[in-house]
N, C-alpha and C. Protein backbone atom coordinates (compact mmCIF):
# COMPACT_ATOMS: atom_id res chain seq x y z
N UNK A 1 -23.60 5.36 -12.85
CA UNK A 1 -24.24 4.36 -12.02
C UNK A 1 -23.16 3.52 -11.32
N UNK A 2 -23.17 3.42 -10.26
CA UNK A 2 -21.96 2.87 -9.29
C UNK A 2 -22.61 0.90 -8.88
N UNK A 3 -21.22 0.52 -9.36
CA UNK A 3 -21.92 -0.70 -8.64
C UNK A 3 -21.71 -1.21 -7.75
N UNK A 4 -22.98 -2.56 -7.08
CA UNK A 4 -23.32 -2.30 -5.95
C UNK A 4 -22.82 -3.76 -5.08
N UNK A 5 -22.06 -4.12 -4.01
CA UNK A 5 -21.53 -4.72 -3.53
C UNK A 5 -20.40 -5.66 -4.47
N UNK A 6 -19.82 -5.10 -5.35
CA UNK A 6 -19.06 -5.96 -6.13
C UNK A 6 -17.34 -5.95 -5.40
N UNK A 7 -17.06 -6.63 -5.25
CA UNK A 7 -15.52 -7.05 -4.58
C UNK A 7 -14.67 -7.64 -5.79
N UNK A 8 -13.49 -7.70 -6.21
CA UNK A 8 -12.76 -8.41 -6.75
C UNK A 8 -12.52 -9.71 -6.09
N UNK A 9 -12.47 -10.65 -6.62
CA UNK A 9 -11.80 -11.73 -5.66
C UNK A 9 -10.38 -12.27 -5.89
N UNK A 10 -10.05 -12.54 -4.84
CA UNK A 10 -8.10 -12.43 -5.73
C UNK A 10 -7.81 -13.78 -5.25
N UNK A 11 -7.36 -14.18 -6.35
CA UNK A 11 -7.16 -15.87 -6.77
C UNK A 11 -6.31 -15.92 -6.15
N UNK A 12 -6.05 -17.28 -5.43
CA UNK A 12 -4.54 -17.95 -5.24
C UNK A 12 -4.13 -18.85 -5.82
N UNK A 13 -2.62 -18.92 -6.38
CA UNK A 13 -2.28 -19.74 -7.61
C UNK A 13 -2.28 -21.44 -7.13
N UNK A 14 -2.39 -22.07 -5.83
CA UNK A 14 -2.59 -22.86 -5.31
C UNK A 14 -3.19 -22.50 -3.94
N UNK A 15 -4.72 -22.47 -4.62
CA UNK A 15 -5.51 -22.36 -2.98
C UNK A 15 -5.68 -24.10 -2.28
N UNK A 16 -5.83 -23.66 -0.77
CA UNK A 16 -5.89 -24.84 0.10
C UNK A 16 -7.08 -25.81 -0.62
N UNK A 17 -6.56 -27.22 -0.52
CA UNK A 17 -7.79 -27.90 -0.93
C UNK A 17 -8.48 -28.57 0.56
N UNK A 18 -9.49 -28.78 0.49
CA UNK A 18 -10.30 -29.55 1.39
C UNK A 18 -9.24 -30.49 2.63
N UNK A 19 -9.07 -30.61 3.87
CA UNK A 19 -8.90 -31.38 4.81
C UNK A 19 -8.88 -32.61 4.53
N UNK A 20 -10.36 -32.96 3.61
CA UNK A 20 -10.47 -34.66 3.64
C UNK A 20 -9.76 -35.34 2.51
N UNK A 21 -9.32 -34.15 1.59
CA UNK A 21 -9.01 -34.58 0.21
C UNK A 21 -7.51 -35.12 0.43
N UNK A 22 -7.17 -36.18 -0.49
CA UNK A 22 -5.78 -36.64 -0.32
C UNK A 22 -4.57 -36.13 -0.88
N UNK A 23 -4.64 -34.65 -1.55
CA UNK A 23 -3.75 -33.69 -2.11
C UNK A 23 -3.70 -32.45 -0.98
N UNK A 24 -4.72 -32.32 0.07
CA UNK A 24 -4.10 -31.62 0.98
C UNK A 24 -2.87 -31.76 1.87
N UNK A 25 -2.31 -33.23 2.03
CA UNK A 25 -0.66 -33.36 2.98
C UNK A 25 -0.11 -32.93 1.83
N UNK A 26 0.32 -33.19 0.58
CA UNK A 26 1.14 -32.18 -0.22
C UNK A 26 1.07 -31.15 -0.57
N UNK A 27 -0.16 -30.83 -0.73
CA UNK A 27 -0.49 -29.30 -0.07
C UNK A 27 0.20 -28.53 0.82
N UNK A 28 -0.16 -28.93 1.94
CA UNK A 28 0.17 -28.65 3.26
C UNK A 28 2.26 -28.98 3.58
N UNK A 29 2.64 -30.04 3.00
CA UNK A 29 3.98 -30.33 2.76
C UNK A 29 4.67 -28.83 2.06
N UNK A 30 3.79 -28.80 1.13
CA UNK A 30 5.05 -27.42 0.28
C UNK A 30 4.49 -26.36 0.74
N UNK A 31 3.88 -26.47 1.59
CA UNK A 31 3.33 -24.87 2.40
C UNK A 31 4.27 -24.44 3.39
N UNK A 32 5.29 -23.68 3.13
CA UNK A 32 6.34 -22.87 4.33
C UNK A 32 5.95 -22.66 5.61
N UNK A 33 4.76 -22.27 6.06
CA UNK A 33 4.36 -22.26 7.38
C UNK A 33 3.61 -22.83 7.98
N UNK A 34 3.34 -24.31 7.13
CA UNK A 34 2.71 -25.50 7.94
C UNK A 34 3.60 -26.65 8.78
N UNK A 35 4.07 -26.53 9.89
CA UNK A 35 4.69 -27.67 9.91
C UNK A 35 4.51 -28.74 10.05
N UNK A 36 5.42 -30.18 10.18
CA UNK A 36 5.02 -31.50 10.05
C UNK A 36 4.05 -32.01 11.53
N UNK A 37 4.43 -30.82 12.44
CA UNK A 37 3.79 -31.42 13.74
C UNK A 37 1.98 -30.61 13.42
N UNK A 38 1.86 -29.52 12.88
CA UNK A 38 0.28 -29.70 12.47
C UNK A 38 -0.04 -30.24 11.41
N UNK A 39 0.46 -31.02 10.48
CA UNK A 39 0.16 -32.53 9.47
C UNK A 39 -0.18 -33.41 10.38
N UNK A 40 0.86 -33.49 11.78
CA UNK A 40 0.49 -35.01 12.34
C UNK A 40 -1.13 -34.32 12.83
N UNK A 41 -1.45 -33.19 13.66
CA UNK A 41 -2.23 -33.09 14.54
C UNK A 41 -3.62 -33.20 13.83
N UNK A 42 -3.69 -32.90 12.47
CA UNK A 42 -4.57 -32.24 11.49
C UNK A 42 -5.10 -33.76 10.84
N UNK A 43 -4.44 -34.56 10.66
CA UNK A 43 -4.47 -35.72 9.92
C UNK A 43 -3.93 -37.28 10.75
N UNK A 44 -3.24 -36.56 11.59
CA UNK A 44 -2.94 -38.23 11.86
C UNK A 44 -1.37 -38.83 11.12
N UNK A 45 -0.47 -38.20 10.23
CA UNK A 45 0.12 -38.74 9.45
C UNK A 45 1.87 -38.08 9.90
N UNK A 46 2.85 -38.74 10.51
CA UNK A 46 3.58 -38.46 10.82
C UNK A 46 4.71 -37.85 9.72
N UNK A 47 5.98 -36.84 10.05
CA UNK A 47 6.70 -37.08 9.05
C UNK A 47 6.85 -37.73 8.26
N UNK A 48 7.56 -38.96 8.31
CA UNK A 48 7.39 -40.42 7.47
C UNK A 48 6.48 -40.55 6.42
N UNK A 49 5.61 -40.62 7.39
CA UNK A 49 4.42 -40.84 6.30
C UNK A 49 4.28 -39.88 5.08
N UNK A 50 4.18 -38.68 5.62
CA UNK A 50 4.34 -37.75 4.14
C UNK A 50 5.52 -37.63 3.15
N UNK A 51 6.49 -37.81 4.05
CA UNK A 51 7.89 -38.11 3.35
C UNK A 51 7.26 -39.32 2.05
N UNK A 52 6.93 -40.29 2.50
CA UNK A 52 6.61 -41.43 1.62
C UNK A 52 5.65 -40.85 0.85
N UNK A 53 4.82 -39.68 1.40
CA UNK A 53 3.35 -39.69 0.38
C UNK A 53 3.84 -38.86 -0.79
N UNK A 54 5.01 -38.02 -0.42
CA UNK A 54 5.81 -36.97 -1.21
C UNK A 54 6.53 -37.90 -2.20
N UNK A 55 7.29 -38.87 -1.83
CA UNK A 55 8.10 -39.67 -2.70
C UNK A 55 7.33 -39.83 -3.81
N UNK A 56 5.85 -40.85 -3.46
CA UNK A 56 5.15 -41.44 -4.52
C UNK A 56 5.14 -40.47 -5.04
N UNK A 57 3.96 -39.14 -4.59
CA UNK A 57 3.60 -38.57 -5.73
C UNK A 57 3.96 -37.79 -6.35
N UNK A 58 5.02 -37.68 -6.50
CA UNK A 58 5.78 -35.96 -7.42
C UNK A 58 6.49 -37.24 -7.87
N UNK A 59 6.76 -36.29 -9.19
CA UNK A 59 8.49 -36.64 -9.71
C UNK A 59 9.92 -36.74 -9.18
N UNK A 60 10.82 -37.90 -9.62
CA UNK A 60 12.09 -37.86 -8.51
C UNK A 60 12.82 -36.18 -8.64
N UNK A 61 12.62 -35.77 -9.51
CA UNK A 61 12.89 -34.14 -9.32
C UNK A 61 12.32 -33.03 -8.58
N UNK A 62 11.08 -33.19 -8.54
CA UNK A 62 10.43 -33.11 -7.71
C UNK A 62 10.28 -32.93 -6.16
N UNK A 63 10.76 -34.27 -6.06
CA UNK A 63 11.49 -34.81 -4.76
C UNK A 63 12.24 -34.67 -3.83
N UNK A 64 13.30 -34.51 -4.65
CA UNK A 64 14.86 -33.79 -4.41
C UNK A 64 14.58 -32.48 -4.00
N UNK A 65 13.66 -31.71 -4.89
CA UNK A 65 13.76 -30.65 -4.54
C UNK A 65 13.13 -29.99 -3.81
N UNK A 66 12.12 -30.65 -3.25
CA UNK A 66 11.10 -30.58 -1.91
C UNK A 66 12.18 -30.96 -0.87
N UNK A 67 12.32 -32.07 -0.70
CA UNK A 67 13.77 -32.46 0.04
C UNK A 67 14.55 -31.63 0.81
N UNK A 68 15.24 -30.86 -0.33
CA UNK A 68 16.43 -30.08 -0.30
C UNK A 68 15.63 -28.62 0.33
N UNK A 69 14.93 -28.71 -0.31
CA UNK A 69 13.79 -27.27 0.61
C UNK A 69 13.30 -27.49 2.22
N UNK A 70 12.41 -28.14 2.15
CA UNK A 70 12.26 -28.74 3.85
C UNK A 70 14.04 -28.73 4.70
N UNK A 71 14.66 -29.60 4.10
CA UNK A 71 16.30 -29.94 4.50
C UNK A 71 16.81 -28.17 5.50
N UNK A 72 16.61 -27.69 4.15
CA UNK A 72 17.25 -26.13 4.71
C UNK A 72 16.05 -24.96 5.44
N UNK A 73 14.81 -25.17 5.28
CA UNK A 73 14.21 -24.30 5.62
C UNK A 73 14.13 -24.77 7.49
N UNK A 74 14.29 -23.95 8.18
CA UNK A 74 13.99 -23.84 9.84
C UNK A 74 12.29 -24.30 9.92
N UNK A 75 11.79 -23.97 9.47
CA UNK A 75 10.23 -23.74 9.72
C UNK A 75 9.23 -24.79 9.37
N UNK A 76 9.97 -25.80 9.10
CA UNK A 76 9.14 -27.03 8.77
C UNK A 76 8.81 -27.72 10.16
N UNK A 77 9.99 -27.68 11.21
CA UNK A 77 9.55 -28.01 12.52
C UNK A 77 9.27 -27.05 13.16
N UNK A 78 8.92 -27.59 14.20
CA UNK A 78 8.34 -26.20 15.20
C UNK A 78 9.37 -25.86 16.23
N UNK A 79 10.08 -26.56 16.46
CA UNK A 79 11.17 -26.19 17.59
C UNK A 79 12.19 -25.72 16.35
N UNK A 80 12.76 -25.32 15.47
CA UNK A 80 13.73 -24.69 14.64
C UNK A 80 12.92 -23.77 14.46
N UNK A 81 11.48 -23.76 14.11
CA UNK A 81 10.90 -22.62 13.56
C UNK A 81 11.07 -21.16 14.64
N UNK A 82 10.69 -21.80 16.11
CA UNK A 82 10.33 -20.70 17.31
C UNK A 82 12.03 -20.25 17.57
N UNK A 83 13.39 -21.63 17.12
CA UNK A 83 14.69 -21.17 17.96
C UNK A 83 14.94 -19.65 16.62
N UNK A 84 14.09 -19.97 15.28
CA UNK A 84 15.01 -18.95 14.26
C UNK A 84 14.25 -17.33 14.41
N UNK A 85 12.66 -17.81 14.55
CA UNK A 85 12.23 -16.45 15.58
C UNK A 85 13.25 -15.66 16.49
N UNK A 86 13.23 -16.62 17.47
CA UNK A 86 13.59 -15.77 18.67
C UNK A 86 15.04 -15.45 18.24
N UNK A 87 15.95 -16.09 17.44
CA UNK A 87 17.31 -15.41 16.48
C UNK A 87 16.57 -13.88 16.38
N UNK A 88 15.71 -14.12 14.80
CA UNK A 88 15.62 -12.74 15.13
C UNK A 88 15.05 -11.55 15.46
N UNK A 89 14.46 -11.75 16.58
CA UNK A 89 13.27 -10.93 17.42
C UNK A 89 14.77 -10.75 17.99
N UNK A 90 15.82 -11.11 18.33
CA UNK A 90 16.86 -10.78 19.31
C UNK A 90 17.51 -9.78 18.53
N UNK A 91 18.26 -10.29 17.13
CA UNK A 91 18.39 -9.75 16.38
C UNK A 91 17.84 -7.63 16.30
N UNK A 92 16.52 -7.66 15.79
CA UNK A 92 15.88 -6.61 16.08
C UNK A 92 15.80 -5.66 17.29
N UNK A 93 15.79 -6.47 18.45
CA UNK A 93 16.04 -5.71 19.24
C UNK A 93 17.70 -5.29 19.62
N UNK A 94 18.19 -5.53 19.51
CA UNK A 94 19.79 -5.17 19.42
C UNK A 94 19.63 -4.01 18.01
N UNK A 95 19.23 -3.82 16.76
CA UNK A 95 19.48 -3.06 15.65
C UNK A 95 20.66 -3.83 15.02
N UNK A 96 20.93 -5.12 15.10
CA UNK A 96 21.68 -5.48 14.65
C UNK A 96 21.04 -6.13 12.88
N UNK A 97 20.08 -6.39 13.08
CA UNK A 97 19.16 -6.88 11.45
C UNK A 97 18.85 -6.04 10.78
N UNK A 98 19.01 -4.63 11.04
CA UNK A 98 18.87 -3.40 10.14
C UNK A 98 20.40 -3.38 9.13
């Protein structure tokens, strides 16, 4: 007997919470491909502001190490994010990233 419309559903170990909820900007903060300019557009809440909302609520370890992540990752803004693209979409087309 085969059963009948059953799907697995596959968890995410931190799924998105709600828009209105006040754990979505840190949410959205440690999410790699959200950047701070759709936080502002989405919410209203500038860098700064999450910077500060990040301070309060994590641990100073925490902190640092969100910090130090955003700090080095390209992709938190949108103008580093599109200049490290087009790196390497250039990249690729040359065969030089192989």
């Amino acid at each position: 007997m085969k059963k009948k419309g059953h799907r697995p559903v596959t968890r995410v170990k931190n799924p998105e919470p709600k828009i209105e909820d006040p754990d979505w900007v840190i949410w959205a903060a440690w999410a790699d491909r959200i950047t701070f300019e759709e936080i502002k557009k989405r919410t209203g809440r500038s860098e700064a502001d999450v910077i500060k909302i990040m301070r309060r609520s994590l641990k100073p370890s925490s902190f640092r190490l969100w910090r130090k992540r955003v700090h080095q990752k390209s992709i938190k803004h949108r103008k580093k994010f599109e200049y490290s693209r087009k790196q390497i979409s250039s990249k690729i087309k040359k065969g030089d990233y192989l």
